[in-house]
Protein backbone atom coordinates (compact mmCIF):
# COMPACT_ATOMS: atom_id res chain seq x y z
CA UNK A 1 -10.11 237.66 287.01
CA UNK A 2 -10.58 235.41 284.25
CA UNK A 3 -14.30 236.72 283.60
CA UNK A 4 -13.05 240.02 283.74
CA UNK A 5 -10.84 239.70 281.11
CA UNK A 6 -12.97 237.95 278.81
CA UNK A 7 -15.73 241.23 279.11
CA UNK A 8 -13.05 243.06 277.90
CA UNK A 9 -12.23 241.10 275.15
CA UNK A 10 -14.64 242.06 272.14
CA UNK A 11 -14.76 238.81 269.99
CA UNK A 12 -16.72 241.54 266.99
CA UNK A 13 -13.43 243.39 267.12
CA UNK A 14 -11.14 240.76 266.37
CA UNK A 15 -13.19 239.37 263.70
CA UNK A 16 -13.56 242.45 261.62
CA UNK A 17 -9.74 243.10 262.14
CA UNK A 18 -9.12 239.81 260.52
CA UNK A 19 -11.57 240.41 257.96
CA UNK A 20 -10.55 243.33 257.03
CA UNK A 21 -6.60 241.96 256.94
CA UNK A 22 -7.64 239.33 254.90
CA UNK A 23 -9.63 240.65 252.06
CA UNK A 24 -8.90 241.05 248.74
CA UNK A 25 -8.87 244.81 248.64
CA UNK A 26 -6.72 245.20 251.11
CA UNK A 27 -4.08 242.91 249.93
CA UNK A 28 -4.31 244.54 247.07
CA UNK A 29 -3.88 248.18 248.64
CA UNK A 30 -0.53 246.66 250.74
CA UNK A 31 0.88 244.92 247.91
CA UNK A 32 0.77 248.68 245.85
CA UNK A 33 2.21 250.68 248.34
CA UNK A 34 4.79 247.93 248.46
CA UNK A 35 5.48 248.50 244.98
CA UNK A 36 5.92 252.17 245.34
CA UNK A 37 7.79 252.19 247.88
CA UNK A 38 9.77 250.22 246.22
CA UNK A 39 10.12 252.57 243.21
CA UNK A 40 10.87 255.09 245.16
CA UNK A 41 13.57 253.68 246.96
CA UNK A 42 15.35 252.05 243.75
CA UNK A 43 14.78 255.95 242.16
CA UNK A 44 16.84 257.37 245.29
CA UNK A 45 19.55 254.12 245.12
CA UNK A 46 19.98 255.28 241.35
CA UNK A 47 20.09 258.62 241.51
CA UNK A 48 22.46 258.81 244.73
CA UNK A 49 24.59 256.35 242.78
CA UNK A 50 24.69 259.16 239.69
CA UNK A 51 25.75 261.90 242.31
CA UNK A 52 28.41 259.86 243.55
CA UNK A 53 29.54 258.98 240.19
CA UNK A 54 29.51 263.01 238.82
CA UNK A 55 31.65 263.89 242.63
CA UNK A 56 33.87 260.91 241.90
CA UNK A 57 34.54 261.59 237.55
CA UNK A 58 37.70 263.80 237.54
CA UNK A 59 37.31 264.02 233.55
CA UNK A 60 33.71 265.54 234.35
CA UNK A 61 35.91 268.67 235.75
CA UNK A 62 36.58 270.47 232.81
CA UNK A 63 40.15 271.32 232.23
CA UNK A 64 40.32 275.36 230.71
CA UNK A 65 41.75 275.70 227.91
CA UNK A 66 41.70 279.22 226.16
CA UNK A 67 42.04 279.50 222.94
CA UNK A 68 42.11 282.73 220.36
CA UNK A 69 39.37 284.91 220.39
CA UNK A 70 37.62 284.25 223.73
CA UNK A 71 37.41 280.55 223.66
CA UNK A 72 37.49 277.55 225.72
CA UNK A 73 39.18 275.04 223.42
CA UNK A 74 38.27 272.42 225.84
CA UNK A 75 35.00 272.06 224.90
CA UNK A 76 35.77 270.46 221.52
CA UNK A 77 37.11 267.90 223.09
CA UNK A 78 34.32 266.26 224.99
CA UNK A 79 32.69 263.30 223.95
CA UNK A 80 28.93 262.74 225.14
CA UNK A 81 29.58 260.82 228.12
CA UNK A 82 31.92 263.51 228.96
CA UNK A 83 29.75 266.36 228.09
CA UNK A 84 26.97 264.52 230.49
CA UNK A 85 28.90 264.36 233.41
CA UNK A 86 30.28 267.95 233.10
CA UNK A 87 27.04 269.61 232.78
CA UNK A 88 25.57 267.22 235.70
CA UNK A 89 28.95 268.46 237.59
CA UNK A 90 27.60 271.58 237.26
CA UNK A 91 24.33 271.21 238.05
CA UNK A 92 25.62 269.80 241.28
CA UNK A 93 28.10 272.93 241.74
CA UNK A 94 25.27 275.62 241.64
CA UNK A 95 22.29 273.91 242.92
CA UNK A 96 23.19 272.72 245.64
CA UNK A 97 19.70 272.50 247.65
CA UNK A 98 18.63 269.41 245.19
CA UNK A 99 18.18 266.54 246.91
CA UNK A 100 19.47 263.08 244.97
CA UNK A 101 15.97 262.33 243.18
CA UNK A 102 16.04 266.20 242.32
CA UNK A 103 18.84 265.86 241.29
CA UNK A 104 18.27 262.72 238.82
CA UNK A 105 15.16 264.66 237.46
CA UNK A 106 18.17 267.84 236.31
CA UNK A 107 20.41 264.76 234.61
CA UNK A 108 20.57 264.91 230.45
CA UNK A 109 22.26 261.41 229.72
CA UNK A 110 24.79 261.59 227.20
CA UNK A 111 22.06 259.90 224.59
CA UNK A 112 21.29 263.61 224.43
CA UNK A 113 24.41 264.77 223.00
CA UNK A 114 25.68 264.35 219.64
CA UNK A 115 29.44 263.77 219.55
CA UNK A 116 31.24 266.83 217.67
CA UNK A 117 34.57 266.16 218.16
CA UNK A 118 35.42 265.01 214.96
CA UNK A 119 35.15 269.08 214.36
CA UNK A 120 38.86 270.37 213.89
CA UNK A 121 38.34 274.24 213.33
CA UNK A 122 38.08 276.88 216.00
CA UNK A 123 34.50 277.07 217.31
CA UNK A 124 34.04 280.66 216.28
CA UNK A 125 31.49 283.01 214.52
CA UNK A 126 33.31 282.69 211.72
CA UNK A 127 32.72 279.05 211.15
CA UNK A 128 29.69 278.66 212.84
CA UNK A 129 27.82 278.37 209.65
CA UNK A 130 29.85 275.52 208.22
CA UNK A 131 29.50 273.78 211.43
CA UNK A 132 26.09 273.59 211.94
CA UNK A 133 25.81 272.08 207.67
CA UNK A 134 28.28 269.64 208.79
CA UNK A 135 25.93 268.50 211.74
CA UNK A 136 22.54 269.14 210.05
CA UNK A 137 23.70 265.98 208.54
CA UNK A 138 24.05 263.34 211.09
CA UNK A 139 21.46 260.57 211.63
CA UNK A 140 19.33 261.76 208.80
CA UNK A 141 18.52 265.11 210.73
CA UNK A 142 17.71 267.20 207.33
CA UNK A 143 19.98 268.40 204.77
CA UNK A 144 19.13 271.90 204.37
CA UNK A 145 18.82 274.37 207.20
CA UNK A 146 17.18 277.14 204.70
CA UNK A 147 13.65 275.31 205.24
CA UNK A 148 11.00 275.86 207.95
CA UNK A 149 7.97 274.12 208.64
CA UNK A 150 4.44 275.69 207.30
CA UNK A 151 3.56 275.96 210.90
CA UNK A 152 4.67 279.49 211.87
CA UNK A 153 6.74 279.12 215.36
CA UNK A 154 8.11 275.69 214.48
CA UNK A 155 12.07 276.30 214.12
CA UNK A 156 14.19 273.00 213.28
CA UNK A 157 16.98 274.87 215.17
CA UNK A 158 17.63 276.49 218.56
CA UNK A 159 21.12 278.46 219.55
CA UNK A 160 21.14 278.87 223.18
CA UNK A 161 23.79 281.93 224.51
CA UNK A 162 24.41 283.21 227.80
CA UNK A 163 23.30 287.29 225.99
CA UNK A 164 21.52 289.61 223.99
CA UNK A 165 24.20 290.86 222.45
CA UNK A 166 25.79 287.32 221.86
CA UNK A 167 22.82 286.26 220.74
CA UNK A 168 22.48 289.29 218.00
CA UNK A 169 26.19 288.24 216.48
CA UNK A 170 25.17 285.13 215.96
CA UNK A 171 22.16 285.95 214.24
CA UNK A 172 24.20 287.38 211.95
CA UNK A 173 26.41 284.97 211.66
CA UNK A 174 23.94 282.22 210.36
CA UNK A 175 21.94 284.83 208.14
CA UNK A 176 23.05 283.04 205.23
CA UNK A 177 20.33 280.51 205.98
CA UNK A 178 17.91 282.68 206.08
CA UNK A 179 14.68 283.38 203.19
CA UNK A 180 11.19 284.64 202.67
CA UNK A 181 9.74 281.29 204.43
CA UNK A 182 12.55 280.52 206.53
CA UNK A 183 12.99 283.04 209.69
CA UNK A 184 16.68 283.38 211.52
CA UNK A 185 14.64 285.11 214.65
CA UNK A 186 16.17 286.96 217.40
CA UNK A 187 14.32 285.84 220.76
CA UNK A 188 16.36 287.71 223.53
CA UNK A 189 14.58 289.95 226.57
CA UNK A 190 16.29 292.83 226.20
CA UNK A 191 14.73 295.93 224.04
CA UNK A 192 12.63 293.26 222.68
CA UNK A 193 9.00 292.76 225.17
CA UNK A 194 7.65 289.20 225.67
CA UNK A 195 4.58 290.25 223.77
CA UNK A 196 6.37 291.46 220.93
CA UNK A 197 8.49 287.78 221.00
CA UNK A 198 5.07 286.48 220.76
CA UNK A 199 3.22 288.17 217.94
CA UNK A 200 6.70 287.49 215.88
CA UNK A 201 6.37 283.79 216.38
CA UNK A 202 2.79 283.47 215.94
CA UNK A 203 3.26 285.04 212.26
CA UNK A 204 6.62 284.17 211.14
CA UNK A 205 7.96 280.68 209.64
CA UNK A 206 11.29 280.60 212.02
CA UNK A 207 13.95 277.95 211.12
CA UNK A 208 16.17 278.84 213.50
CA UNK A 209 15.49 280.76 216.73
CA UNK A 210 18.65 282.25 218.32
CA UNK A 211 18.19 283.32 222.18
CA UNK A 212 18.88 283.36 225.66
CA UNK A 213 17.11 280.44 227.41
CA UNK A 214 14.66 282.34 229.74
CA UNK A 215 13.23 284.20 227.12
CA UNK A 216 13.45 280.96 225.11
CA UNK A 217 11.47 279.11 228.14
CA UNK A 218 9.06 281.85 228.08
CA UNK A 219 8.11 281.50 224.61
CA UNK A 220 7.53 277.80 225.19
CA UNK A 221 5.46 277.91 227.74
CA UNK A 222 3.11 280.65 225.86
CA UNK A 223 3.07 277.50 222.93
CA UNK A 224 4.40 280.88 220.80
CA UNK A 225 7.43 278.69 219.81
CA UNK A 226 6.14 275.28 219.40
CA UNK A 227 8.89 272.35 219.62
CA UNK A 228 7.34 269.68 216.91
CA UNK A 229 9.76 270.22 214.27
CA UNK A 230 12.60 270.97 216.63
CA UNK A 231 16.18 268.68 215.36
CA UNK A 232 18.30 270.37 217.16
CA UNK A 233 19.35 272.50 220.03
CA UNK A 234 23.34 274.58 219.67
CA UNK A 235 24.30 275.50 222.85
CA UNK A 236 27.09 278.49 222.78
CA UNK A 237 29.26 276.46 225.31
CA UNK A 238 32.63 277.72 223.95
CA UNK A 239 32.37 280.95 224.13
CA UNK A 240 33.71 282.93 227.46
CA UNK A 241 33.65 286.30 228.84
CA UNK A 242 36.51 288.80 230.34
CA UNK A 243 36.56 286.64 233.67
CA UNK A 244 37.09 283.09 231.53
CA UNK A 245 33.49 281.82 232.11
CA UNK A 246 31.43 279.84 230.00
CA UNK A 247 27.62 279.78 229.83
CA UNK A 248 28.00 276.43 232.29
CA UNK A 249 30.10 278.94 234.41
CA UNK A 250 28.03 281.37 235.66
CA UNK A 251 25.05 280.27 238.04
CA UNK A 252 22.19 282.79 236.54
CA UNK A 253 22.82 281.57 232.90
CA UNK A 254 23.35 277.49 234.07
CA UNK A 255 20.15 277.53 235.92
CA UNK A 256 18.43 278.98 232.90
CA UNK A 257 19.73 276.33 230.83
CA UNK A 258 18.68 273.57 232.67
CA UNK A 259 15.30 274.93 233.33
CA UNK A 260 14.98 275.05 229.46
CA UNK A 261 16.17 271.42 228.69
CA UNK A 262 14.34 269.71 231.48
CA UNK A 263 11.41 271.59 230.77
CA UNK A 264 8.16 268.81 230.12
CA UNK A 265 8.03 268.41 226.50
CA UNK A 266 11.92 269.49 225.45
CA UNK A 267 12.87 266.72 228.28
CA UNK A 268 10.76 264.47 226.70
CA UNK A 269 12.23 265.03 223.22
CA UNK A 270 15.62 264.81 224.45
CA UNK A 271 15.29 261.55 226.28
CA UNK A 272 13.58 260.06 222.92
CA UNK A 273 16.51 261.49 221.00
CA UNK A 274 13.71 263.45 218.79
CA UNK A 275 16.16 266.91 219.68
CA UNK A 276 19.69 266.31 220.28
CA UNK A 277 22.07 268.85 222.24
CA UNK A 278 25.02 270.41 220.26
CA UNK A 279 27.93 272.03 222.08
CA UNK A 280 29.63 274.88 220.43
């Protein structure tokens, strides 16, 4: 019995499972997918722990507030943090199918945001203009907003709105700012084709580029409207439609949004606080 078992026993086996246990290489292979895993599993801890904290914020549930002239006055209010956790709320509200890391990867921390509620006067058209030479101001982000870079596509200046026809008042709204070698472009989808969009871009000095964010997203990705230069992004949060809902509101225009901010190289720029987010 004891023979028997010993012809099974293959003493070359055993030695080149021990070997191979005990090499460098392989130490080195087990002690990296250690590490991963261990990355991964602190990036789900953290990012469960923000999902938990968005469910658990009431402030991050924005209270409505309607103001004169289609406006949610509640907006002004926000500070960063609280800007942060509503859009995050949101995220959470309309995509539901993201898992926790997915849902980390969405998240714009309120580093992103630049705190606007020292502004007292209705967030309208009509003061749109002052606003944004108020804010072109802060943290040495260029005093004029009637100069473009050289490099045609390059605005300093993005207005996000939820559409076209938004998007067309407040071009003119901020006409003021615009010259010969400083564009105020209109960069909407509709009557206006993507090609079209991107011959304009790849001729014109733009400044500012007002728009809804797919087309917006579009342009990016076709390098037609090139982000180097880019200060600042205005998002058209205060504005509502007939059924109360902001651009945050509606799930078609939220989505948009986010696909536009965490989008590679405008994520990147917003986590490095190169662009900073404006609510208006």
């Amino acid at each position: 019995m004891g023979n028997d078992f010993e012809d099974d026993f293959d003493d070359t086996e055993v030695l080149a499972t021990v070997s191979a246990s005990d090499s460098p290489q392989a130490t080195i292979t087990a002690d990296a997918s250690k590490g991963k895993r261990k990355r991964e599993a602190y990036k789900a801890k953290k990012a469960k722990r923000r999902k938990r904290a968005i469910e658990d914020n009431d402030e991050a549930h924005l209270i409505f507030e309607e103001g004169k002239g289609g406006v949610n006055t509640a907006i002004a209010k926000l500070d960063p943090q609280l800007i942060a956790d509503y859009v995050g709320q949101k995220v959470k509200r309309f995509e539901k199918e993201l898992s926790a890391v997915e849902l980390e990867d969405r998240y714009i921390p309120a580093s992103a945001f630049l705190d606007m509620t020292s502004w007292e006067k209705d967030r309208n058209l009509e003061n749109l203009s002052e606003f944004m030479e108020t804010f072109s101001r802060y943290k040495g982000r260029g005093a004029s907003l009637k100069k473009a870079s050289p490099i045609t596509g390059t605005p300093h200046t993005l207005i996000i709105t939820a559409a076209a026809i938004r998007s067309a008042d407040i071009t003119r709204a901020v006409r003021k700012f615009q010259s010969k070698e400083n564009a105020v472009a209109k960069l909407f989808a509709k009557h206006i084709k993507l090609k079209d969009s991107i011959e304009y871009c790849q001729k014109t000095r733009i400044g500012i580029g007002v728009g809804t964010p797919g087309r917006l997203l579009a342009l990016i990705k076709e390098d037609a409207l090139k982000l180097d230069d880019l200060k600042r992004i205005i998002i058209d949060a205060s504005q509502i439609d007939e059924k109360k809902r902001g651009i945050f509101d509606i799930k078609e225009t939220q989505k948009d949004v986010m696909d536009l901010l965490c989008s590679g190289e405008l994520r990147t720029r917003l986590l490095d606080a190169s662009t900073s987010i404006i609510l208006y």
